[in-house]
Protein backbone atom coordinates (compact mmCIF):
# COMPACT_ATOMS: atom_id res chain seq x y z
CA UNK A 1 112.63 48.10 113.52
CA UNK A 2 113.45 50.81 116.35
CA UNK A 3 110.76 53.41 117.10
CA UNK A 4 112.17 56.87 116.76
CA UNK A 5 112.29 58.90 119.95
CA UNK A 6 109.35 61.06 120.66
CA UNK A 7 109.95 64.90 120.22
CA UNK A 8 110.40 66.91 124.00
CA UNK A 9 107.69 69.20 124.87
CA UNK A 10 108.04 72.34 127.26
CA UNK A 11 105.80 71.86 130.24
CA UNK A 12 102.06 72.67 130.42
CA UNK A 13 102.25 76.14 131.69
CA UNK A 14 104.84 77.09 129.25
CA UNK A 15 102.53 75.24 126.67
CA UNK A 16 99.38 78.36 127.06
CA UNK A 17 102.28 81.07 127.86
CA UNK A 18 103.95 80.10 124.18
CA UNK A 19 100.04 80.70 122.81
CA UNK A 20 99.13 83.28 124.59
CA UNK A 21 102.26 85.18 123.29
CA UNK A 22 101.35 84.39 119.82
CA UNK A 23 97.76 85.65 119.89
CA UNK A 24 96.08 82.37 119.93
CA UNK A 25 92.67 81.08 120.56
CA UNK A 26 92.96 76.99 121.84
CA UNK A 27 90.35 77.23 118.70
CA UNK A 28 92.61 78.34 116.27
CA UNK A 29 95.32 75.97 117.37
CA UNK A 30 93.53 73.19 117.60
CA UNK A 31 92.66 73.84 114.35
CA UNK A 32 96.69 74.22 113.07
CA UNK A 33 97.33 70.98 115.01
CA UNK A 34 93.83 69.20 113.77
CA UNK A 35 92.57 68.18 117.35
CA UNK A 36 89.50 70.04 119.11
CA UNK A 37 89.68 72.48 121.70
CA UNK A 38 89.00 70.41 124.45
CA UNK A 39 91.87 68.35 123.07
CA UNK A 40 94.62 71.40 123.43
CA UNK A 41 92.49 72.69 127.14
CA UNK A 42 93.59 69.09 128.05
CA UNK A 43 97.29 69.54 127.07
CA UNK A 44 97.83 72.89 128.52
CA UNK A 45 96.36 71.69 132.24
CA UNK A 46 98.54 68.46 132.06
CA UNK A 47 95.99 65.83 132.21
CA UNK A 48 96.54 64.24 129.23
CA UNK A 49 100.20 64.27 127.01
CA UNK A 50 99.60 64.15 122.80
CA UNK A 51 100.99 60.63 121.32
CA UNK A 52 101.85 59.72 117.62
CA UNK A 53 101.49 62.50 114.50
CA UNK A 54 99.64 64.85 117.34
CA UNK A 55 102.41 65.40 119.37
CA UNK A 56 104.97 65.69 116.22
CA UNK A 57 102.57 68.58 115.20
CA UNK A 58 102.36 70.11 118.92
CA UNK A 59 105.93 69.90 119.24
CA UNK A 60 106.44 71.74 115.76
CA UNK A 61 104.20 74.05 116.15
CA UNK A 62 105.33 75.22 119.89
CA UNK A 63 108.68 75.18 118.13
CA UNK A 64 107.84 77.96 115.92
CA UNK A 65 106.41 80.10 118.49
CA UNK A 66 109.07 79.67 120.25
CA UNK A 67 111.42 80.95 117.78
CA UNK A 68 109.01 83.79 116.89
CA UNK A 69 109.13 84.54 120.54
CA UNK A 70 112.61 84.89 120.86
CA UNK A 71 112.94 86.81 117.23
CA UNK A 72 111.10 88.92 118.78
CA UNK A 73 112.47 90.07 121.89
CA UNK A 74 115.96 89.93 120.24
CA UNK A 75 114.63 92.68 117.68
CA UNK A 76 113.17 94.90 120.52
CA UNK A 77 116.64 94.60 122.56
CA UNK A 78 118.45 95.55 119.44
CA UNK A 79 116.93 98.18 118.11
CA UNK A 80 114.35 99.80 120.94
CA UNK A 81 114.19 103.20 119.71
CA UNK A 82 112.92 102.23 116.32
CA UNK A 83 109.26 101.93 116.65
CA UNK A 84 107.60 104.80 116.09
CA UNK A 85 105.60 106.95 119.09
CA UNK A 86 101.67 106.47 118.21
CA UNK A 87 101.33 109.76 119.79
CA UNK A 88 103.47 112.06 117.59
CA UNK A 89 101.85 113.66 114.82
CA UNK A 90 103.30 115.35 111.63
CA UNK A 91 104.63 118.32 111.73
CA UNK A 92 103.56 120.97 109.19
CA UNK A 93 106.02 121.54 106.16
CA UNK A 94 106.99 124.95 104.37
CA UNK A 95 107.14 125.78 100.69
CA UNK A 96 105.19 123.46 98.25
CA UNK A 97 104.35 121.31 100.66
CA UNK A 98 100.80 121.59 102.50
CA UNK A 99 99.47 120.45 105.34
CA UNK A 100 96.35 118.31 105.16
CA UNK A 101 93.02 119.60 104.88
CA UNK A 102 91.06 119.36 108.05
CA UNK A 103 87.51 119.95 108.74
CA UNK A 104 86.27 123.29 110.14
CA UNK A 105 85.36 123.23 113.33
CA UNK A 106 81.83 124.73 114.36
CA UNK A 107 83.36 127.84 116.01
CA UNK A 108 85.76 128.40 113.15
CA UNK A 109 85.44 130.98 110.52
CA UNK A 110 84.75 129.20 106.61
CA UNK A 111 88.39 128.87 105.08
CA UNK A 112 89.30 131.47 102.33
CA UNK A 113 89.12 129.75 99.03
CA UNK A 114 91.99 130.03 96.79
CA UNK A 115 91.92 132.52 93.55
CA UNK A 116 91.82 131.36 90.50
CA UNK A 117 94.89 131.37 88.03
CA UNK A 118 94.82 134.53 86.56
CA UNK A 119 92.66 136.93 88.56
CA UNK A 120 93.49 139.47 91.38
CA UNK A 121 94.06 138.40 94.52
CA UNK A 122 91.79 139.42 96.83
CA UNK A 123 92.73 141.58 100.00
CA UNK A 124 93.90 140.07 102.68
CA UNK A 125 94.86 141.64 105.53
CA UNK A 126 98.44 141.77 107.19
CA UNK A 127 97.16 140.15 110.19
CA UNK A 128 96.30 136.61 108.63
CA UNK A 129 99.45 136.50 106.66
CA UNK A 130 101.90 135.97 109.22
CA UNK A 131 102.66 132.48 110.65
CA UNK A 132 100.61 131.87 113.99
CA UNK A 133 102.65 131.02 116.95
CA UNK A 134 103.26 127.66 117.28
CA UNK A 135 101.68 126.32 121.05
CA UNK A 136 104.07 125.59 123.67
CA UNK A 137 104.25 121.73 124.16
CA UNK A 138 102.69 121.01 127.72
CA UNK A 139 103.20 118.08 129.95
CA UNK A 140 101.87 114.68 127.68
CA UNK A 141 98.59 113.44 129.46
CA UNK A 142 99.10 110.56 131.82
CA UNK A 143 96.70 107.66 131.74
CA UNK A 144 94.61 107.10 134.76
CA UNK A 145 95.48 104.50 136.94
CA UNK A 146 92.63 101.62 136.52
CA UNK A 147 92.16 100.17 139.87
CA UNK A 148 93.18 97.24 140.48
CA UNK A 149 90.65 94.41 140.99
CA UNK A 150 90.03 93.16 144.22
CA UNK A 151 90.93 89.63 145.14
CA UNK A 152 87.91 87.40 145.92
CA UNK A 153 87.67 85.51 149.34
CA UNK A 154 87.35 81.92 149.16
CA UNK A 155 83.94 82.24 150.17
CA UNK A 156 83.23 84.65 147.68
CA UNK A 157 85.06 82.38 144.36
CA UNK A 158 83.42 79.23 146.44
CA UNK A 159 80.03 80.65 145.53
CA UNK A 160 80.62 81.96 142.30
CA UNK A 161 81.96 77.98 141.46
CA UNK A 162 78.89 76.69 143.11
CA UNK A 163 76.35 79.07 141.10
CA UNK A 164 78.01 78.23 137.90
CA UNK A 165 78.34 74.52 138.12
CA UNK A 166 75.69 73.46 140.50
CA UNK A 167 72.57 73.63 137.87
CA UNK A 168 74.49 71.56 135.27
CA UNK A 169 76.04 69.25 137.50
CA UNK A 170 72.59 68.16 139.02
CA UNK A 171 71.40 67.26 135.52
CA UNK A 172 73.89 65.55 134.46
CA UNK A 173 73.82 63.40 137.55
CA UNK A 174 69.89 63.16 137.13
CA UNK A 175 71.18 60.88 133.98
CA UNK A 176 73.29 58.66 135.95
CA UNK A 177 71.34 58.20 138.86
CA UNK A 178 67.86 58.52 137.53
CA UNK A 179 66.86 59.94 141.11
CA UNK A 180 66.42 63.38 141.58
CA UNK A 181 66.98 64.04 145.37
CA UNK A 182 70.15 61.40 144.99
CA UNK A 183 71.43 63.46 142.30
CA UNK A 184 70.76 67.10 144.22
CA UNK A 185 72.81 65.36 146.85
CA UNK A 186 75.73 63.79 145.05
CA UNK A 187 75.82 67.50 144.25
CA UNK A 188 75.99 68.57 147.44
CA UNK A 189 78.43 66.61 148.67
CA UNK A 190 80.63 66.61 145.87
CA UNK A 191 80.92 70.88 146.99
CA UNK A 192 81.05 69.88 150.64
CA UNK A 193 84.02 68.16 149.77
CA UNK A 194 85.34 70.66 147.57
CA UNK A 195 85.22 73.65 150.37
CA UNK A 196 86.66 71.15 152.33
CA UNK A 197 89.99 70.61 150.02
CA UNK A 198 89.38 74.32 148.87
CA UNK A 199 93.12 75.45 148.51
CA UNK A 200 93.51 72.21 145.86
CA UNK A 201 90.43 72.66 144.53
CA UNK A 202 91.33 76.60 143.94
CA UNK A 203 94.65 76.14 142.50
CA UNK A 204 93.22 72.70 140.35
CA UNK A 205 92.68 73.47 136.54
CA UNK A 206 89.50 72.63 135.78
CA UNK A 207 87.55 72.95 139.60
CA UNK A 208 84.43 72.04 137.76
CA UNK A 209 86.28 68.66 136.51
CA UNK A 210 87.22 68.04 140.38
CA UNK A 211 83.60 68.31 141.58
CA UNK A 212 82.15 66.70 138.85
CA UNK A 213 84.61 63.57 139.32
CA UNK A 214 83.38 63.57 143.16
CA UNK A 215 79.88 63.89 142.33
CA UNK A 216 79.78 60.77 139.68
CA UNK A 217 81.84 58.87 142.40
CA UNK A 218 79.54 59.43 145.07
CA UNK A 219 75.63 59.43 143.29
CA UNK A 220 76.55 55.54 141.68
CA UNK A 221 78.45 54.09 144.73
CA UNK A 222 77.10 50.76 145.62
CA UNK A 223 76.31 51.12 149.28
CA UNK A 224 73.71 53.84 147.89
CA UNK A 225 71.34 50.86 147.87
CA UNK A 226 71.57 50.08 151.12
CA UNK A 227 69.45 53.50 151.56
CA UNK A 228 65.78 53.19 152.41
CA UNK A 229 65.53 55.93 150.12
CA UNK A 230 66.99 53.72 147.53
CA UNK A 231 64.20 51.60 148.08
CA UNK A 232 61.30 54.09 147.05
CA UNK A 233 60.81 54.52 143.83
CA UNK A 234 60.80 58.29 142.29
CA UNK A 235 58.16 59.25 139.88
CA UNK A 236 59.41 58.23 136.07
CA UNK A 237 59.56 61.66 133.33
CA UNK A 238 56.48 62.34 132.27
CA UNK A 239 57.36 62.16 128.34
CA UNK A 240 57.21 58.36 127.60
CA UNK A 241 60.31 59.48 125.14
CA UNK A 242 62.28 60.60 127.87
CA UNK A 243 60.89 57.60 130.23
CA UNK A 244 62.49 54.95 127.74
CA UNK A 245 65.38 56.83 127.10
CA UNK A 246 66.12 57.10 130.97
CA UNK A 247 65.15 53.07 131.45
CA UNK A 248 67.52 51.97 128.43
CA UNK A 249 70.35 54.49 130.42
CA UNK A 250 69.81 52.96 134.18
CA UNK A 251 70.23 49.51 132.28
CA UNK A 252 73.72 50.07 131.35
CA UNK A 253 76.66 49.28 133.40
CA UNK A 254 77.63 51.87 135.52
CA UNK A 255 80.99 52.33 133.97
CA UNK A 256 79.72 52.45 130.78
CA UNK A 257 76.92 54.90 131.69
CA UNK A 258 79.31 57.45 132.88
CA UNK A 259 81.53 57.91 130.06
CA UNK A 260 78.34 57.32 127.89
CA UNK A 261 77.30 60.54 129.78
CA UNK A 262 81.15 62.41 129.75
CA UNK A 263 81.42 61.43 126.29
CA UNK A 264 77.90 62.27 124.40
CA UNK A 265 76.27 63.95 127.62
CA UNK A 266 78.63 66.53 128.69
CA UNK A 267 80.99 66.61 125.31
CA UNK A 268 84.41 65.92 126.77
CA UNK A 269 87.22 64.73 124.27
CA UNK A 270 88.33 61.22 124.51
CA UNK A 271 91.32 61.30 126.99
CA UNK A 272 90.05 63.64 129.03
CA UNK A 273 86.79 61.02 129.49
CA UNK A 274 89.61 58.27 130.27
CA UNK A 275 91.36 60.25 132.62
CA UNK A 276 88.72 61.20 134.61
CA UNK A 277 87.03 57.70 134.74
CA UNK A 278 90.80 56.64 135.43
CA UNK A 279 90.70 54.35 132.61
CA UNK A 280 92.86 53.87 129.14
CA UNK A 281 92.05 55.45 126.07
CA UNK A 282 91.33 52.28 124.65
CA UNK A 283 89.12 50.79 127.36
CA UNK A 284 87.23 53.92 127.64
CA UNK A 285 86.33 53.48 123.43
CA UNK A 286 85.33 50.11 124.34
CA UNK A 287 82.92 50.94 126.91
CA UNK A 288 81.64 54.51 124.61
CA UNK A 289 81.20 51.98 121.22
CA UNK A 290 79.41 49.08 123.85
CA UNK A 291 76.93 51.93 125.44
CA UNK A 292 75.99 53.25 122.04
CA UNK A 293 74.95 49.87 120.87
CA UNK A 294 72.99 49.51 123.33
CA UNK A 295 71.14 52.69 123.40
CA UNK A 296 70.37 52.19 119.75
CA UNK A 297 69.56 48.52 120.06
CA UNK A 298 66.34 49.58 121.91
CA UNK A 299 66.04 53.45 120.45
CA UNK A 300 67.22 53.03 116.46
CA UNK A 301 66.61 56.48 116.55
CA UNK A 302 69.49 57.75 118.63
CA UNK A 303 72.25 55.60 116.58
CA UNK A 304 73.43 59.26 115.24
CA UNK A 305 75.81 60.32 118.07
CA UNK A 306 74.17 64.05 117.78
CA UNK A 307 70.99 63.06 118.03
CA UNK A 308 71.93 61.34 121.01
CA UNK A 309 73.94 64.62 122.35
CA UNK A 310 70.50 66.19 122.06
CA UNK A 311 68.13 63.85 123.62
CA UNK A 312 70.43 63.74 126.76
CA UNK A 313 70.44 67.25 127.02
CA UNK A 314 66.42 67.27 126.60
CA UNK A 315 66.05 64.99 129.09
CA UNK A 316 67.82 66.48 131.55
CA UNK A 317 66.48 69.87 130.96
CA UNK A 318 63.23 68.89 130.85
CA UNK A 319 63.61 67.69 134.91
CA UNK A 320 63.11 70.56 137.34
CA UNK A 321 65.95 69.74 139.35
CA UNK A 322 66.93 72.78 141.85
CA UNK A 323 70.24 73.11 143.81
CA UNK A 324 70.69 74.60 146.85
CA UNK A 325 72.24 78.23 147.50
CA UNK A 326 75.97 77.84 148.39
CA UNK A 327 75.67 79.43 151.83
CA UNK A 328 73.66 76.60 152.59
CA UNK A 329 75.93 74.17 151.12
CA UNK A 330 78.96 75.47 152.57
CA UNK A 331 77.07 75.56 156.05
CA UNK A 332 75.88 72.21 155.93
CA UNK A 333 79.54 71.08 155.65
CA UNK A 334 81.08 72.88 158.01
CA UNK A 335 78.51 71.62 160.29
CA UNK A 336 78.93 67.99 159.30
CA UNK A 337 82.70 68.38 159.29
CA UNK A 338 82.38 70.17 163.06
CA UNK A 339 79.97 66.75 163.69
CA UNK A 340 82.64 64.27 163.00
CA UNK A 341 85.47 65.87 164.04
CA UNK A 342 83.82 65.75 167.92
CA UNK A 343 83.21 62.43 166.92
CA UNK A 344 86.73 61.89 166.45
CA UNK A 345 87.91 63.64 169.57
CA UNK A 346 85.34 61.81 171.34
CA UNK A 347 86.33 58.43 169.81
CA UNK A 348 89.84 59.25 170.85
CA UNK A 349 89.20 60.13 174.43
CA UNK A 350 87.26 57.13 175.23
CA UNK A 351 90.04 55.00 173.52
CA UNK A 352 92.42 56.84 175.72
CA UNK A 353 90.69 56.19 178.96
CA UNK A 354 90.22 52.67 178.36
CA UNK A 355 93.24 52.54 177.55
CA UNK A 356 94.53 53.96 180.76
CA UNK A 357 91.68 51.75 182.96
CA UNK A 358 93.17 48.90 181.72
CA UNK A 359 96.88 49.67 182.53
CA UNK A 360 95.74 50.54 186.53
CA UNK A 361 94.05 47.32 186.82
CA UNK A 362 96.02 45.66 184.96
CA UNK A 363 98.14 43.06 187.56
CA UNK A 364 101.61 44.03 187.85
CA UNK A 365 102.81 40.32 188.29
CA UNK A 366 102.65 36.87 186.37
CA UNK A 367 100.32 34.78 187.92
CA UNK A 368 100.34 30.94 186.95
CA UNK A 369 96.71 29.58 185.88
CA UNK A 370 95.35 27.23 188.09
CA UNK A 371 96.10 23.88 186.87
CA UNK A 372 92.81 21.60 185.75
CA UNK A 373 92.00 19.20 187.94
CA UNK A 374 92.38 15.10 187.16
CA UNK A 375 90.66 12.39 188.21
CA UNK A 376 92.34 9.96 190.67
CA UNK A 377 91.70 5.89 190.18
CA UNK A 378 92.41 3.18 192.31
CA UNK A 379 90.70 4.13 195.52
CA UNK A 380 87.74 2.64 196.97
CA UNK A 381 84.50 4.52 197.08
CA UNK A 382 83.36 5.09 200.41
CA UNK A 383 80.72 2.90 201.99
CA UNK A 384 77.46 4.58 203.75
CA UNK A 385 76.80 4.23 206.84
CA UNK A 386 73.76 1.55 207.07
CA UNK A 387 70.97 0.97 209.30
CA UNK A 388 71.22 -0.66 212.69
CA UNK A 389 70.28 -4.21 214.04
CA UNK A 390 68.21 -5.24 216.68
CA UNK A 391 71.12 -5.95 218.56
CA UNK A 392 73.12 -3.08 218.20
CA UNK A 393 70.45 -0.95 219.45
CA UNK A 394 69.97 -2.55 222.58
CA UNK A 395 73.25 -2.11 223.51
CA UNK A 396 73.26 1.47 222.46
CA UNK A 397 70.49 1.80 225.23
CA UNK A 398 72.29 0.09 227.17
CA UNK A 399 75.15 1.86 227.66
CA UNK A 400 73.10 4.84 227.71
CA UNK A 401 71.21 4.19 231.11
CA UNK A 402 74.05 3.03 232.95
CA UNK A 403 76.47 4.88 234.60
CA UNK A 404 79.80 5.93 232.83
CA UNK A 405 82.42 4.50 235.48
CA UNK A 406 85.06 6.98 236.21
CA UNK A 407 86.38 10.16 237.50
CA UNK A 408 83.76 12.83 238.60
CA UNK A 409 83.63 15.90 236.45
CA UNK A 410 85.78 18.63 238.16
CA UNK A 411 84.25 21.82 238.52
CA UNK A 412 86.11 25.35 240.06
CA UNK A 413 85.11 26.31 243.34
CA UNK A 414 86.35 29.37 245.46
CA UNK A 415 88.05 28.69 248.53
């Protein structure tokens, strides 16, 4: 049995422009296609493509827009004079036909009522018979220019990210880490990073998603325990609730704490928890279904995946876990990035002049290693000179005292 090919699908940016045109809320499309929101927000910033009866829907239902879309401009470039101008009004008729009654204006005079059928008119004068001039048509009012808005800097949008998703983001790292100065930090550095890569970070769908990733990545990184500050241990919650809750969390793996947190924490769909774990669809079930047993193997309680939405989000409320202000954040990495990038030059200077020391005394010639020396057999060792006899030493006084027979020692004279 052959699978049928799956139907094409225009790309992600064409995806929101086809909804947008239509009027559409990702809410009420989600709903036509029977996904959630976060589901569609997914598909339209290309993290995640729909599989299966989804994407059959997806694709029939951008299909129809589609052809609405293009219904629609064909009817405007055929006939473009035949919607009517909002700003005309009727013109008043003659004969039997009235105009509409309007309502007096304050200034105004009371209208004239009409005369019954059968009695005398009354007298009217000449004046108020005759047709009042019509007003000349003056130039149609011009709407005023709104100005337009002023592009932020990237300082300015920085900051407005930061004081957005800074509050949330420590909380939610609070749940992972179970440390509150490790989780203000993961923070931290997850925006350091972020103003660092600002252009892809500004131009990235979901920003928040991008610092969020960096933050998880960083607050449960194993060399974290290498830290003294690891070492200390933070006062627990207060709320024994809260303490057991947080306990039964720190005991789960730290894979399946984080999408126990994406998933029931922070309410993200199902791909878009595997994609940003960088996991499967089906792994990332396995670890969700593994962490909830868990949780309500030692809290019964929290087996209702609502209840458990709601606990987290107690918890981590209940912390008072400040950020920083973004100034601050933003300074402290341009500082540390200034710090390492001397480093860096510093590194590679030093590197350089070794490497330059080295090449000058370096010798410019091969030189053959001295050859270790071997041991050479077959020669007798060398006797030591021993003590004298009687004998010999009487002759060595001997020939001491006497005279040495010979020629006299020639000295130089001058003549």
């Amino acid at each position: 049995m052959t699978r049928r090919p799956a139907p094409p699908l225009p790309p992600p940016k064409a995806r929101r422009h086809l909804r947008e045109t239509a009027a559409l809320t990702q809410t009420q499309l989600a709903s036509r296609v029977g996904v959630t929101p976060g589901t569609v927000r997914a598909w339209e910033s290309g993290r995640t493509t729909p599989r299966g009866r989804k994407r059959d829907a997806y694709a029939k239902l951008l299909k129809t827009l589609a052809d609405e879309e293009t219904a629609r401009r064909t009817t405007q470039t055929q006939h473009p004079e035949s919607a009517p101008e909002a700003d005309s009004a009727p013109k008043p008729t003659s004969g039997s036909e009235s105009a509409p009654a309007r309502k007096p204006l304050p200034h105004e005079p009371d209208p004239v009522p009409e005369s019954a059928p059968g009695s005398a008119p009354e007298s009217v004068p000449e004046s108020t018979l005759e047709p009042a001039p019509e007003p000349e048509p003056g130039p149609e009012p011009v709407p005023e220019a709104r100005p337009a808005p002023v592009p932020l800097t990237p300082a300015q949008a920085f900051d407005a990210l930061y004081e957005f998703g800074a509050p949330a983001l420590v909380r939610q790292t609070y749940l992972l880490t179970g440390r509150r100065e490790q989780a203000r930090e993961a923070v931290e550095r997850a925006f350091q990073a972020a103003w660092e890569h600002w252009p892809e970070v500004a131009r990235d769908r979901d920003p928040v998603g991008w610092v969020r990733a960096t933050a998880y990545e960083y607050a449960l990184s194993p060399w974290q325990r290498l830290r003294p500050r690891h070492r200390r241990p933070e006062p627990p919650p207060a709320d024994p609730g809260d303490r057991t809750l947080l306990n039964t969390l720190l005991r789960l793996p730290p894979r399946h704490r984080r999408t126990l947190v994406l998933y029931d924490g922070v309410g993200l769909d199902l791909p878009e928890t595997a994609a940003e774990t960088e996991a499967s669809t089906p792994t990332t079930a396995n670890r969700l279904l593994r962490a909830r047993e868990a949780v309500a193997g030692r809290l019964p309680a929290l087996a209702d995946p609502q209840m458990l939405h709601r606990r987290l989000a107690e918890l981590a409320s209940n912390e008072r876990l400040g950020a920083a202000r973004p100034h601050a954040v933003r300074g402290d990495g341009e500082r540390r990035a200034r710090f390492w990038t001397r480093a860096a030059i510093a590194f590679t200077a030093a590197l350089v002049g070794t490497t330059a020391l080295t090449v000058r005394t370096a010798p410019t010639h091969y030189e053959p290693p001295v050859s270790p020396g071997q041991a050479v057999r077959g020669v007798p060792p060398r006797a030591a000179q021993g003590s004298l006899s009687d004998e010999e030493l009487e002759l060595r006084h001997k020939l001491r005292d006497q005279l040495q027979h010979g020629p006299e020692r020639l000295s130089p004279r001058l003549e």
